[in-house]
N, C-alpha and C. Protein backbone atom coordinates (compact mmCIF):
# COMPACT_ATOMS: atom_id res chain seq x y z
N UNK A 1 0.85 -1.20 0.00
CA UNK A 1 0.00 0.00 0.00
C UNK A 1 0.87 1.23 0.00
N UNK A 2 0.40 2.23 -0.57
CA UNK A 2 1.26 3.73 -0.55
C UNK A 2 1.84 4.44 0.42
N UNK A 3 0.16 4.57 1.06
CA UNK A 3 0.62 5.05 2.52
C UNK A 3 -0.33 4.86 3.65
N UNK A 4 -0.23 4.81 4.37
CA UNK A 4 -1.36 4.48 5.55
C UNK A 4 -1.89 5.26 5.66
N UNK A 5 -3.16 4.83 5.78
CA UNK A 5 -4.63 5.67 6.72
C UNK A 5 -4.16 5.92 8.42
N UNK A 6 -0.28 10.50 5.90
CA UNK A 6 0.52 12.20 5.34
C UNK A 6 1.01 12.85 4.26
N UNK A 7 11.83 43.05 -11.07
CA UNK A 7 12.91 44.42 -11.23
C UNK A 7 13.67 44.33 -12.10
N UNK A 8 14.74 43.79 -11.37
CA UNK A 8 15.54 43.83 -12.81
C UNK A 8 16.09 42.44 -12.81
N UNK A 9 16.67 42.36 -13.81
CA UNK A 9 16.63 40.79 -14.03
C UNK A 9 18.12 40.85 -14.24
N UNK A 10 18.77 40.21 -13.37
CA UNK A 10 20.25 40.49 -13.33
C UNK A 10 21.16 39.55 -12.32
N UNK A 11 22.18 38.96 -12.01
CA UNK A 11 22.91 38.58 -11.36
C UNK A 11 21.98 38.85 -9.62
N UNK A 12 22.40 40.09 -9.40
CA UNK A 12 21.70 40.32 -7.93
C UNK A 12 20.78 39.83 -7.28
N UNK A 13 19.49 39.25 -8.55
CA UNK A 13 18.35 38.91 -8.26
C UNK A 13 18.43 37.69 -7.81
N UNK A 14 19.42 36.83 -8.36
CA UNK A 14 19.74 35.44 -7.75
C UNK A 14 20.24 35.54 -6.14
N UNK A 15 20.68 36.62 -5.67
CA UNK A 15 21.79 36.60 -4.43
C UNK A 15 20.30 36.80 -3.61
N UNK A 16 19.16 37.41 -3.89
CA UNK A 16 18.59 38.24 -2.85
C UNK A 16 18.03 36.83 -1.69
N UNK A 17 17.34 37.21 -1.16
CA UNK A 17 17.60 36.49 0.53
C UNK A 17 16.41 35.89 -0.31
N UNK A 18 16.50 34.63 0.13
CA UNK A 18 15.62 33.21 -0.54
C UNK A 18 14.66 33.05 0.46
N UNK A 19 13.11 32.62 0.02
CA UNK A 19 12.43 32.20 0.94
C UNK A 19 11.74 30.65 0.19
N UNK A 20 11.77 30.17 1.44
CA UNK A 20 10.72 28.55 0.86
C UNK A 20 9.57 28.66 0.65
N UNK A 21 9.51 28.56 -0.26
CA UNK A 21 8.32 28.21 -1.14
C UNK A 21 7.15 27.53 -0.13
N UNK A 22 5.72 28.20 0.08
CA UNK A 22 4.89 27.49 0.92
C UNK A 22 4.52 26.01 0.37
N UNK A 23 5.27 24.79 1.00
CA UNK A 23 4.98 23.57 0.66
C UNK A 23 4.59 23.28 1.79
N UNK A 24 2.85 22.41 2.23
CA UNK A 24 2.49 22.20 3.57
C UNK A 24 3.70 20.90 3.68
N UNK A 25 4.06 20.22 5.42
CA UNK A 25 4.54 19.34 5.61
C UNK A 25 3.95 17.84 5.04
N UNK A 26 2.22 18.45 5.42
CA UNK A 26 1.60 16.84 4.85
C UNK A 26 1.32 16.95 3.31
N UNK A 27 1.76 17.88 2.47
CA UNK A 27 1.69 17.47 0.93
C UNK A 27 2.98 17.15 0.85
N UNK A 28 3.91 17.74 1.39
CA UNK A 28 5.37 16.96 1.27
C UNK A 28 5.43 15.73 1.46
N UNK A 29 4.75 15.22 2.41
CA UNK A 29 5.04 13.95 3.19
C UNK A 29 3.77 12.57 1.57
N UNK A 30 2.90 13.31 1.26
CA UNK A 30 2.15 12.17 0.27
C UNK A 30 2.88 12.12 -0.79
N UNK A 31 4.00 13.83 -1.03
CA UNK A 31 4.28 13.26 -2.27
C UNK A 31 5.81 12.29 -2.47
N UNK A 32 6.35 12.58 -1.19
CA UNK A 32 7.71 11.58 -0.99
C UNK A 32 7.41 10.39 -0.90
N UNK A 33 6.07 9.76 -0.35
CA UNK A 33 5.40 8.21 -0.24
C UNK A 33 5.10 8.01 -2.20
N UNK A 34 4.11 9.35 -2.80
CA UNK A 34 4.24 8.61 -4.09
C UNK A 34 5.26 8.89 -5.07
N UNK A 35 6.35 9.26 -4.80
CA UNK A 35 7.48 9.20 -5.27
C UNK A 35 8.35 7.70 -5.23
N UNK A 36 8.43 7.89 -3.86
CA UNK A 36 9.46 6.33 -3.81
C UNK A 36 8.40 5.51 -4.31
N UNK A 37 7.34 5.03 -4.20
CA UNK A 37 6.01 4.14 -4.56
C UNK A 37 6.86 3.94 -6.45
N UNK A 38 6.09 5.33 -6.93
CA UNK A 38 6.47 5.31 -8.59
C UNK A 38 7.94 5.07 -9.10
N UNK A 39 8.94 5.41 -7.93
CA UNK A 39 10.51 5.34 -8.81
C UNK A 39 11.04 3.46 -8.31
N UNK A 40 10.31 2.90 -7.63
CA UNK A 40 10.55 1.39 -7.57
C UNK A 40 10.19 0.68 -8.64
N UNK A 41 9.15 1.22 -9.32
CA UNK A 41 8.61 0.77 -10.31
C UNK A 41 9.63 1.28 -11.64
N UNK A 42 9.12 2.23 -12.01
CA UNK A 42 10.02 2.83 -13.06
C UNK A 42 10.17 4.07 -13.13
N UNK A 43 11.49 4.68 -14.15
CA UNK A 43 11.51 5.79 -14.18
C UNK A 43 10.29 6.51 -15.56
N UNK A 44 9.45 5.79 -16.12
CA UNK A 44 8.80 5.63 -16.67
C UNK A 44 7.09 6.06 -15.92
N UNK A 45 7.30 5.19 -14.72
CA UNK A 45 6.33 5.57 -13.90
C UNK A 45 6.66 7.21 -13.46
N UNK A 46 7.28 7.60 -12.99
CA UNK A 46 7.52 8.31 -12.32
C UNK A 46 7.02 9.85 -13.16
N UNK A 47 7.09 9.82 -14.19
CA UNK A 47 6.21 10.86 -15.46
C UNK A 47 5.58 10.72 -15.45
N UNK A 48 4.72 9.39 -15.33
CA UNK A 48 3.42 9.21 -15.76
C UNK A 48 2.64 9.65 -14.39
N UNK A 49 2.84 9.07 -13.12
CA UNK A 49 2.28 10.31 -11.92
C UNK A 49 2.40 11.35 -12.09
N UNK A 50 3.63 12.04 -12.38
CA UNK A 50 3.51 13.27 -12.53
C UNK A 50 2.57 14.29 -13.58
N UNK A 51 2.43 13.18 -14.77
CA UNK A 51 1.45 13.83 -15.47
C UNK A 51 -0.25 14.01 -15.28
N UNK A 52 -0.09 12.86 -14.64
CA UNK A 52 -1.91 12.52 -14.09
C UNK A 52 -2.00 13.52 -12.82
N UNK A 53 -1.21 13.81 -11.98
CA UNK A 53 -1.46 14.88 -10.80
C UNK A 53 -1.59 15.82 -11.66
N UNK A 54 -0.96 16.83 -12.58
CA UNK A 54 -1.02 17.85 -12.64
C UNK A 54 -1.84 17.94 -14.08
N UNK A 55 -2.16 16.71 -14.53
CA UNK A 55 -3.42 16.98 -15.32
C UNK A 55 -4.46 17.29 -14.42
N UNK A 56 -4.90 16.67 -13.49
CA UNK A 56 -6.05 16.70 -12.73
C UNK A 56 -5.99 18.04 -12.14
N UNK A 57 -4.70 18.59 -11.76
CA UNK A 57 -4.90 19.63 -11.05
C UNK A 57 -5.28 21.21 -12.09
N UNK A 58 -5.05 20.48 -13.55
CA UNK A 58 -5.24 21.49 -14.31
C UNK A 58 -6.75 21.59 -14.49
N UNK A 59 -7.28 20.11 -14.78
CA UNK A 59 -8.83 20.17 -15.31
C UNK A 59 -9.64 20.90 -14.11
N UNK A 60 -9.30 21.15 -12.64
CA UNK A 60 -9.99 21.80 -11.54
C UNK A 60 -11.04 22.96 -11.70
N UNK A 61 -10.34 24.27 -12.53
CA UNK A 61 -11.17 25.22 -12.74
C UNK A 61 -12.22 24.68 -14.07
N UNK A 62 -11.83 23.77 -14.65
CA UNK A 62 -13.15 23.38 -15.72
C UNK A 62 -14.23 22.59 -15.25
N UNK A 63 -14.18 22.16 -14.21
CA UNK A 63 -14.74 20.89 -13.71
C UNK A 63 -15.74 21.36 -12.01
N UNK A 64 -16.30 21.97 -12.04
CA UNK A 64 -16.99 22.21 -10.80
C UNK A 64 -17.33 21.22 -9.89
N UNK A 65 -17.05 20.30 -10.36
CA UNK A 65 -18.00 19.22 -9.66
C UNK A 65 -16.10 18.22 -8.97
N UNK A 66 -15.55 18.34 -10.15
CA UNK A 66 -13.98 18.12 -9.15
C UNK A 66 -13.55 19.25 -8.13
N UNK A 67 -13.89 20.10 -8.30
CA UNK A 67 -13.26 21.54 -7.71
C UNK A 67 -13.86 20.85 -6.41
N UNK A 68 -15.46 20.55 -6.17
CA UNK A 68 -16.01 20.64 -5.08
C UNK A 68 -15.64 19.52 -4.28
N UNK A 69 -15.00 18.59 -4.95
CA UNK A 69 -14.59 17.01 -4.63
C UNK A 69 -13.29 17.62 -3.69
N UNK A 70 -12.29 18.32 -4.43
CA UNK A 70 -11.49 18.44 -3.87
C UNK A 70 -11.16 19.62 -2.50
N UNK A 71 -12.13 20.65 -2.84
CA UNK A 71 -12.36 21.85 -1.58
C UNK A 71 -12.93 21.58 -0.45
N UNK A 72 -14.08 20.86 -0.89
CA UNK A 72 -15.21 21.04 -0.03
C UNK A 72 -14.93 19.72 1.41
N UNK A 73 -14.74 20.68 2.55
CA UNK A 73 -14.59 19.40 3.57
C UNK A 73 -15.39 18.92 4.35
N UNK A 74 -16.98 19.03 4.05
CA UNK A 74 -18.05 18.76 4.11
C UNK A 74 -18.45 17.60 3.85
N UNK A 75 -17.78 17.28 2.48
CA UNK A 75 -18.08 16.06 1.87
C UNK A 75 -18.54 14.71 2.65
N UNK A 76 -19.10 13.69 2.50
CA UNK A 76 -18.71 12.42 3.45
C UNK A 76 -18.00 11.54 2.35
N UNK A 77 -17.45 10.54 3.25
CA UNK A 77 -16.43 9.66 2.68
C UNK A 77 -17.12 8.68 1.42
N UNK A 78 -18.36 9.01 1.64
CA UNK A 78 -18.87 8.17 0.42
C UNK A 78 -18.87 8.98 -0.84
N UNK A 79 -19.20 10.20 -0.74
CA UNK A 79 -19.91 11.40 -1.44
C UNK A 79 -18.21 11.57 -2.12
N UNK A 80 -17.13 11.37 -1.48
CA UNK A 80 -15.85 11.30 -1.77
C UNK A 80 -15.37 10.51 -2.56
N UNK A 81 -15.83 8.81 -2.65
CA UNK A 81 -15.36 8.03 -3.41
C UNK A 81 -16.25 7.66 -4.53
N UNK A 82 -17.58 8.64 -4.27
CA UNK A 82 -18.06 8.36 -5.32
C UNK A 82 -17.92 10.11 -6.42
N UNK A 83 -17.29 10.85 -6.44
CA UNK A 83 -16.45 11.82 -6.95
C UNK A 83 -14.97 11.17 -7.79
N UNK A 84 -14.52 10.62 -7.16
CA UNK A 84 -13.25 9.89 -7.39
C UNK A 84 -13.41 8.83 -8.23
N UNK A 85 -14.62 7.98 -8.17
CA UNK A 85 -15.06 6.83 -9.23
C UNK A 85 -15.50 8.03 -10.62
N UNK A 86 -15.84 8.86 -10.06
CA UNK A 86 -16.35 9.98 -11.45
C UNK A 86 -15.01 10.56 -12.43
N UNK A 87 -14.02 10.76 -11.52
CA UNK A 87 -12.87 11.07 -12.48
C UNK A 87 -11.97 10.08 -12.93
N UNK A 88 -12.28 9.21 -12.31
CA UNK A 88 -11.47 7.98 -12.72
C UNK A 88 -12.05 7.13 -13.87
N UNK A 89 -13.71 7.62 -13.71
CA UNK A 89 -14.60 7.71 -15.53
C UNK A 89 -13.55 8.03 -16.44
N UNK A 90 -13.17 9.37 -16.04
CA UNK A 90 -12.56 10.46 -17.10
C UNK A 90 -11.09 10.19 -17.36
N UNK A 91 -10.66 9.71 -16.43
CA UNK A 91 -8.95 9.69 -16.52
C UNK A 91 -8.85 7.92 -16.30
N UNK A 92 -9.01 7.17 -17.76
CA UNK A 92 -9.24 5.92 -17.42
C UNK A 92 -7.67 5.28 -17.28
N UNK A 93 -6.54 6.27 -17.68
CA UNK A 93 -5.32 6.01 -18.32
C UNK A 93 -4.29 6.24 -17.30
N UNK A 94 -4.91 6.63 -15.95
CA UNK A 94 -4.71 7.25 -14.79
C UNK A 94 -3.60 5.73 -14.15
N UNK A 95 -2.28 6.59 -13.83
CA UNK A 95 -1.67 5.45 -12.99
C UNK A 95 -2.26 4.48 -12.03
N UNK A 96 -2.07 3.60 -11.50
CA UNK A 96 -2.16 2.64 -10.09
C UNK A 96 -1.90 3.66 -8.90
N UNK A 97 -0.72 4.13 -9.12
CA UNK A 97 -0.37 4.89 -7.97
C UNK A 97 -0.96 5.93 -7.93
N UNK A 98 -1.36 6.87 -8.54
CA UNK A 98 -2.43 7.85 -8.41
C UNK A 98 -3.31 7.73 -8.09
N UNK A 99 -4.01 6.60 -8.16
CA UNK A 99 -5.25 6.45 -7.72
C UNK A 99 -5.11 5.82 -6.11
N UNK A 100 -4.45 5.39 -6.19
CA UNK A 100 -3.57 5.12 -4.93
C UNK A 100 -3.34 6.10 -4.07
N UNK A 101 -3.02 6.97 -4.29
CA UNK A 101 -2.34 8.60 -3.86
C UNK A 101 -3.80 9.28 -3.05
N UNK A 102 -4.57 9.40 -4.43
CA UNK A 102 -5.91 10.01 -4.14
C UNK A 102 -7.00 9.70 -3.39
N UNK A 103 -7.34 8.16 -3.54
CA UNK A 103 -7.97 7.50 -2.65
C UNK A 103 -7.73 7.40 -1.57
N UNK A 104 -6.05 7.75 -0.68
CA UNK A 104 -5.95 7.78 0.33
C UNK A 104 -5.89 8.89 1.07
N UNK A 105 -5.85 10.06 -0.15
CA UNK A 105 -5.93 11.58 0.64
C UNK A 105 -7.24 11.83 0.74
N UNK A 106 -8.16 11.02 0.11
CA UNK A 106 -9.44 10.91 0.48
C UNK A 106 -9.77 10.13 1.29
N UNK A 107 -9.68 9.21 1.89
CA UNK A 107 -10.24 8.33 3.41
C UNK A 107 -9.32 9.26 3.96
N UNK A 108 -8.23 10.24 4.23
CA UNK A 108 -7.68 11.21 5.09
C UNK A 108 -8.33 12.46 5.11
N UNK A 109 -9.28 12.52 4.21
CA UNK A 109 -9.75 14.12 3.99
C UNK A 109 -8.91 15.16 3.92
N UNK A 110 -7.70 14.77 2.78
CA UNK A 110 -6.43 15.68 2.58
C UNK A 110 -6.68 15.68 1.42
N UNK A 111 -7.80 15.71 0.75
CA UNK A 111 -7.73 16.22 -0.96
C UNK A 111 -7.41 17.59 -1.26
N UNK A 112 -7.90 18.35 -0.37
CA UNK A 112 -7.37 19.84 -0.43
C UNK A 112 -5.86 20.00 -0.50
N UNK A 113 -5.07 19.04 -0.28
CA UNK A 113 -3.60 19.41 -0.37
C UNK A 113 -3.36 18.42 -2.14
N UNK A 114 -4.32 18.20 -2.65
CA UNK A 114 -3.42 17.90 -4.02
C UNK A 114 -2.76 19.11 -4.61
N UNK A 115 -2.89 20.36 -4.83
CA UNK A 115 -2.23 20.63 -5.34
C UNK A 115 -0.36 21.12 -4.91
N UNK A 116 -0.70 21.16 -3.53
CA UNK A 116 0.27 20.97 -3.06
C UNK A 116 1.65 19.46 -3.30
N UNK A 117 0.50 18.98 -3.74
CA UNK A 117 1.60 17.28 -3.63
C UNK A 117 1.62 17.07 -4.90
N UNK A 118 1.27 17.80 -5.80
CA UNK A 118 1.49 17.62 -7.24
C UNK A 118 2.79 18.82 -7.81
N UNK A 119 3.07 19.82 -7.16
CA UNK A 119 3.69 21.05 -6.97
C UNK A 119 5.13 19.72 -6.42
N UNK A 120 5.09 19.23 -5.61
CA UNK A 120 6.23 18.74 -4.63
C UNK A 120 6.58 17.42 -5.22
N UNK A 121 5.73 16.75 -5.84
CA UNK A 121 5.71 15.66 -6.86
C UNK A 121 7.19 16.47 -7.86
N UNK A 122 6.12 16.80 -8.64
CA UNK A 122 7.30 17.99 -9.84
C UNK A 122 8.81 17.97 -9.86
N UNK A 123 8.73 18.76 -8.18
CA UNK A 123 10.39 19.16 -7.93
C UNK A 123 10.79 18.21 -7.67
N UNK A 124 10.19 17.09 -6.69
CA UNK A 124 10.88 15.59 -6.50
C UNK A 124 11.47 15.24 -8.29
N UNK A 125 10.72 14.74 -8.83
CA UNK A 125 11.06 14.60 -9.99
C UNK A 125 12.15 14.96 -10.75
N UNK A 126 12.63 16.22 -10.98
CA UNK A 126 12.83 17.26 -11.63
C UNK A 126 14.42 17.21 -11.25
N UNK A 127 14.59 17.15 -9.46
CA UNK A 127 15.42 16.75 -8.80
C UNK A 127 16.51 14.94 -9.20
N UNK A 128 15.53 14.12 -9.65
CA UNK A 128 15.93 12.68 -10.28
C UNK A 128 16.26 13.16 -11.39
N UNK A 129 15.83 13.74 -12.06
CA UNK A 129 16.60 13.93 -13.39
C UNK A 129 17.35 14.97 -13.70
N UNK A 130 17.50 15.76 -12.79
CA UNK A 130 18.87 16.73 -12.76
C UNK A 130 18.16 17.97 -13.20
N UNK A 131 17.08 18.10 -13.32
CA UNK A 131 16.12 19.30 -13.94
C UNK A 131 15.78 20.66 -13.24
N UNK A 132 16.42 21.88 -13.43
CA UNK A 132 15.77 23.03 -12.66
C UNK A 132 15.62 23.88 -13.33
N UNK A 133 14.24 23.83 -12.84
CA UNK A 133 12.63 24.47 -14.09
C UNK A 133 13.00 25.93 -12.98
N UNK A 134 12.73 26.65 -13.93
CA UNK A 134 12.30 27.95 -13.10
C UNK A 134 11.40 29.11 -13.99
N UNK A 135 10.57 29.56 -12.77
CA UNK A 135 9.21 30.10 -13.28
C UNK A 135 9.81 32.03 -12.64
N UNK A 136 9.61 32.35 -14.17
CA UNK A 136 9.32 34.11 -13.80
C UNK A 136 8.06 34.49 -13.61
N UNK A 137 7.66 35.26 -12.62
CA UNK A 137 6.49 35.80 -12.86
C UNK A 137 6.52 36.73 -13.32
N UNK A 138 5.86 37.67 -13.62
CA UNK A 138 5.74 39.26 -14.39
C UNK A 138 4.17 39.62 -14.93
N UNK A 139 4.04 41.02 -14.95
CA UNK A 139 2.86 41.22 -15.01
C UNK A 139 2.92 41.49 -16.47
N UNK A 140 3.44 41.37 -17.51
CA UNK A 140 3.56 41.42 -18.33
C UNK A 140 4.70 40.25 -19.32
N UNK A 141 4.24 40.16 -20.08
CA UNK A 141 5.59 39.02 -21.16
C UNK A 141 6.58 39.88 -21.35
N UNK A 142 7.96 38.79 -20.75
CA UNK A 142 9.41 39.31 -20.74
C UNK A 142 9.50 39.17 -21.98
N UNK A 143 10.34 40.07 -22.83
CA UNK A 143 11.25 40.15 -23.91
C UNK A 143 12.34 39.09 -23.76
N UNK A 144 12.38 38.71 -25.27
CA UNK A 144 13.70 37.11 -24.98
C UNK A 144 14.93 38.01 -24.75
N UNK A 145 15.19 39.36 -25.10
CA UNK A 145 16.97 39.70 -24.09
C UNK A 145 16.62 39.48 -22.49
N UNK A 146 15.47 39.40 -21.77
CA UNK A 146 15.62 40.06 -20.07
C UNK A 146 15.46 38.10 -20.00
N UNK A 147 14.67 37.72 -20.77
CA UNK A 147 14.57 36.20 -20.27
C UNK A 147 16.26 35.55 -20.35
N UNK A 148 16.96 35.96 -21.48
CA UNK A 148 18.63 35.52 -21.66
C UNK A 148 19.44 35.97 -20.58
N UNK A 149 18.82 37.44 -20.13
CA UNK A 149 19.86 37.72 -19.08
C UNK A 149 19.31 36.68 -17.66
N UNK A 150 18.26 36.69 -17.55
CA UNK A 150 18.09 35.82 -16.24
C UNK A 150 18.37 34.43 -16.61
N UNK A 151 18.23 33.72 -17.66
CA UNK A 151 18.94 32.83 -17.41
C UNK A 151 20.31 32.43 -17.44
N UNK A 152 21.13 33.54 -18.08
CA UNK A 152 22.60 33.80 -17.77
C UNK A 152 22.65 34.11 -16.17
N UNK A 153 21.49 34.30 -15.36
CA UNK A 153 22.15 35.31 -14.09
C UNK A 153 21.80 33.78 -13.46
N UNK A 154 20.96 32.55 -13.86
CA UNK A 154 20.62 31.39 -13.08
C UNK A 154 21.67 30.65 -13.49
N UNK A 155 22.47 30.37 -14.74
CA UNK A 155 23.45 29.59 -14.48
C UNK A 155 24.69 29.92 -13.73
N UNK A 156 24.75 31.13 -13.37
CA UNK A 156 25.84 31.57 -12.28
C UNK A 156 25.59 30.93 -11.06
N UNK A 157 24.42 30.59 -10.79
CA UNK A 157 24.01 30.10 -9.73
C UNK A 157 24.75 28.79 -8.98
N UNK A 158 24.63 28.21 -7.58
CA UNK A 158 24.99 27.33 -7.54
C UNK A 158 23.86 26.31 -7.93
N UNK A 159 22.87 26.51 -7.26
CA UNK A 159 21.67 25.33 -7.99
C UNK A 159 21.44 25.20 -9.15
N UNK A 160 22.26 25.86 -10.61
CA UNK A 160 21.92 25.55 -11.63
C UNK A 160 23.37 24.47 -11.77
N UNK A 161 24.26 24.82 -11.13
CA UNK A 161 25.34 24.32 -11.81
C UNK A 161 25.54 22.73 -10.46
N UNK A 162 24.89 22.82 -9.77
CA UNK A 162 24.43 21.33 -8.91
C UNK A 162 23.60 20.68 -9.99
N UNK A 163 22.39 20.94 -11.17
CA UNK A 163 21.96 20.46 -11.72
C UNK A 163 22.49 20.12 -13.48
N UNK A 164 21.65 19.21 -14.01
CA UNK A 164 22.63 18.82 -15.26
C UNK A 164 21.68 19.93 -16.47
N UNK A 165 20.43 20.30 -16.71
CA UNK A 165 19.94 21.03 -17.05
C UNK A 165 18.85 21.98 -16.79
N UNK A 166 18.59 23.26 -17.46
CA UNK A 166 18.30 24.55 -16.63
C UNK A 166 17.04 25.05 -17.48
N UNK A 167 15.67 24.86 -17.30
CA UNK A 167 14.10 25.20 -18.17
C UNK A 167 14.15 26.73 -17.42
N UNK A 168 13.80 27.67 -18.24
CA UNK A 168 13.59 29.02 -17.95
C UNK A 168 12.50 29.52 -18.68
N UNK A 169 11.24 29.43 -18.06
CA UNK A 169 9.61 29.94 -18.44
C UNK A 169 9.22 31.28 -17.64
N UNK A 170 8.07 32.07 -18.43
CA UNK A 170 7.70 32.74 -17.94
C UNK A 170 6.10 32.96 -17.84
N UNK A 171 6.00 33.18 -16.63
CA UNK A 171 4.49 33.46 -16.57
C UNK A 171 3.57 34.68 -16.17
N UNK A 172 2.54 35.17 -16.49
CA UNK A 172 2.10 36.20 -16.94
C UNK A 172 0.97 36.27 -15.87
N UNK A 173 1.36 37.19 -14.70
CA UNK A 173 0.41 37.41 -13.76
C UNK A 173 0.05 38.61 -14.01
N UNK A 174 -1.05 39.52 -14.02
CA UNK A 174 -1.17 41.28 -13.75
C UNK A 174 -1.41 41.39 -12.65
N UNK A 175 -1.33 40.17 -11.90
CA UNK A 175 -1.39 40.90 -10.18
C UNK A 175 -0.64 41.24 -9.61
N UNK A 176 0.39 40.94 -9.85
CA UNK A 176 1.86 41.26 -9.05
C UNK A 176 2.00 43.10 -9.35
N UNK A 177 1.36 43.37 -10.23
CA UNK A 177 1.51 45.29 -10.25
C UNK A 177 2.71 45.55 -10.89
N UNK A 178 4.04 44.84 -11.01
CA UNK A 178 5.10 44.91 -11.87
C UNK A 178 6.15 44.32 -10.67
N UNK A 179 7.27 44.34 -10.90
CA UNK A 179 8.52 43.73 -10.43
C UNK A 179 8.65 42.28 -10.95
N UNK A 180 9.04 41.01 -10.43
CA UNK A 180 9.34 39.91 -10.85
C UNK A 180 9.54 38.87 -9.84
N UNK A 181 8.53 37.80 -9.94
CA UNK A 181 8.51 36.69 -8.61
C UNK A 181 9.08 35.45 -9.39
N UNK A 182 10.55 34.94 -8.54
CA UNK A 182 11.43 33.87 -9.30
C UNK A 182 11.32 33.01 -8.54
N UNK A 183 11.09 31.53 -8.83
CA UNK A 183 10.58 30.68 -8.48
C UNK A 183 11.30 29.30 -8.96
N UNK A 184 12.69 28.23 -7.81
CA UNK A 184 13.51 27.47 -8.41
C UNK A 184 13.79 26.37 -7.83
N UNK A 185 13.08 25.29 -7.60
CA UNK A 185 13.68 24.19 -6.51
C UNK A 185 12.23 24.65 -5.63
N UNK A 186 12.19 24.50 -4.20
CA UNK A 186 11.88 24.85 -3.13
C UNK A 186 12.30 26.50 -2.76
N UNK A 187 12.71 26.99 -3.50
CA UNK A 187 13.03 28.70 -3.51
C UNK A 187 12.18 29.41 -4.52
N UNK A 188 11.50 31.04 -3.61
CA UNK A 188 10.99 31.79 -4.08
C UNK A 188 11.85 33.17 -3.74
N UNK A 189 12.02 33.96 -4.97
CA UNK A 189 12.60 35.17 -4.79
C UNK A 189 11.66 36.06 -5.05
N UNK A 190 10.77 37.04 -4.06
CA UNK A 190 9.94 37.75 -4.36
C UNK A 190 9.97 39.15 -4.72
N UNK A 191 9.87 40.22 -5.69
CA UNK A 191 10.58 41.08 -5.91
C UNK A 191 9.41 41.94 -6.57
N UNK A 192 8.09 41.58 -6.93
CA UNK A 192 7.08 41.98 -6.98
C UNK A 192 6.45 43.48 -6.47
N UNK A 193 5.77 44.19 -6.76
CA UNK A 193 5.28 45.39 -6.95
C UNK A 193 4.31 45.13 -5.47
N UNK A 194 3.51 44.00 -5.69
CA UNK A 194 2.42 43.36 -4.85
C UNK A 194 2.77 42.86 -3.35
N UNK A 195 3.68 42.62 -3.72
CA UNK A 195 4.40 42.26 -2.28
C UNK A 195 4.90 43.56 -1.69
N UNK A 196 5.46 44.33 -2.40
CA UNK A 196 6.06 45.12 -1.89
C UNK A 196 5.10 46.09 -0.38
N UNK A 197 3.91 46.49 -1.73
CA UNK A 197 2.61 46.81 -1.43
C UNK A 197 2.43 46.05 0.20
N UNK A 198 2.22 44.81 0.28
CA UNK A 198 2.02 44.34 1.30
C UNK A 198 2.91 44.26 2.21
N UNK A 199 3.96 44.55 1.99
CA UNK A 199 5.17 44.57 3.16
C UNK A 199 4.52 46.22 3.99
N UNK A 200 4.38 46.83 3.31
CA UNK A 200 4.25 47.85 3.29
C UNK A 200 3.17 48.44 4.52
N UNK A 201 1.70 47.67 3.70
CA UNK A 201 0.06 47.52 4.63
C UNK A 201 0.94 47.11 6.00
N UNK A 202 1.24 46.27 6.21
CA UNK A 202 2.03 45.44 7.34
C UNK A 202 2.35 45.91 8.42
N UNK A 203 3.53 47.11 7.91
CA UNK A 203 4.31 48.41 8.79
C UNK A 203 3.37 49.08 9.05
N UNK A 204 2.28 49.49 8.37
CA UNK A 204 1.45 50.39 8.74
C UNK A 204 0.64 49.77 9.72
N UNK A 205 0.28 48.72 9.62
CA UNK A 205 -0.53 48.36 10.78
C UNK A 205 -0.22 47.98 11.88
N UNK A 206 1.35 47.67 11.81
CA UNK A 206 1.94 47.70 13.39
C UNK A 206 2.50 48.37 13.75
N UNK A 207 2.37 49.57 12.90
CA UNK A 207 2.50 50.80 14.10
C UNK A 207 1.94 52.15 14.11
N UNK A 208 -0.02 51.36 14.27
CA UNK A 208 -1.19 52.18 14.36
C UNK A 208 -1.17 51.56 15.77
């Protein structure tokens, strides 16, 4: 069984003071059980979980009726597995171990942390094959010179050069208000307009 019934884009930006990435302990903990689970099997397996978590976690906003499977902690344990027999309609191609995974964060009433354990799945992964993906945020699409310079400023890095190859994407928030949220391993560099903003609310309210 799986588990029992847990700114500127430049050199500098790499140095700035790192924070961990909010990963809960118990999505960490399901996705290290379906990790070792899938890499005993194969490294073959080990994509194929990864693709079925973060398919599922993609179909969420299309799917109201998964959204509610997975939010709602209301649910009862039946009302739960019979949600789970509904996507498993849909995802007939769906690993052993995923279903494995899910069914047990459901008799735990930890479905609310899939996306967390599909997020931690990833980097586990990513980590086996020497892979560090890293996500820009921006409130706007970077130009390919600022995307070249940051990824010139990530292979300076030591975590690029601990790894054997280096994915550099960008993603397109307008909430952040402008600046740039870098995102690499278990590290977030927040540098954002939005944050700033909120550092900001913060001071002001502790010392009204």
């Amino acid at each position: 069984m799986l588990l029992t019934s847990a700114a500127r884009p430049a050199a500098h930006v790499i140095s700035t003071t790192l924070q961990r990435r909010a990963a809960s302990q118990i999505a960490i903990k399901y996705a290290q059980a379906a990790y070792g689970a899938a890499l005993k099997v194969s490294p073959a397996t080990l994509s194929k979980v990864q693709t079925d978590l973060a398919g599922i976690v993609t179909q969420l906003p299309q799917q109201p009726q998964l959204l509610d499977l997975i939010q709602n902690p209301t649910l009862s344990a039946g009302d739960r597995k019979k949600g789970l027999d509904q996507l498993w309609g849909t995802r007939k191609d769906a690993d052993k171990i995923t279903k494995n995974l899910l069914e047990v964060m459901s008799e735990n009433g930890r479905l609310g942390e899939l996306e967390g354990v599909s997020e931690e799945f990833k980097e586990l992964v990513n980590k086996y094959k020497g892979e560090l993906e890293v996500i820009v945020t921006s409130d706007k699409p970077l130009t390919p010179e600022i995307m070249k310079r940051l990824e010139n400023a990530m292979k300076a890095s030591q975590a690029a050069k601990d790894s054997k190859t280096l994915k550099v994407s960008n993603k397109v928030n307008p909430g952040i208000l402008g600046g740039l949220i870098v995102e690499f391993g278990d590290k977030t560099i927040d540098l954002s307009v939005s944050n700033r903003v909120n550092r900001l609310n913060a001071l002001l309210q502790e010392s009204v």
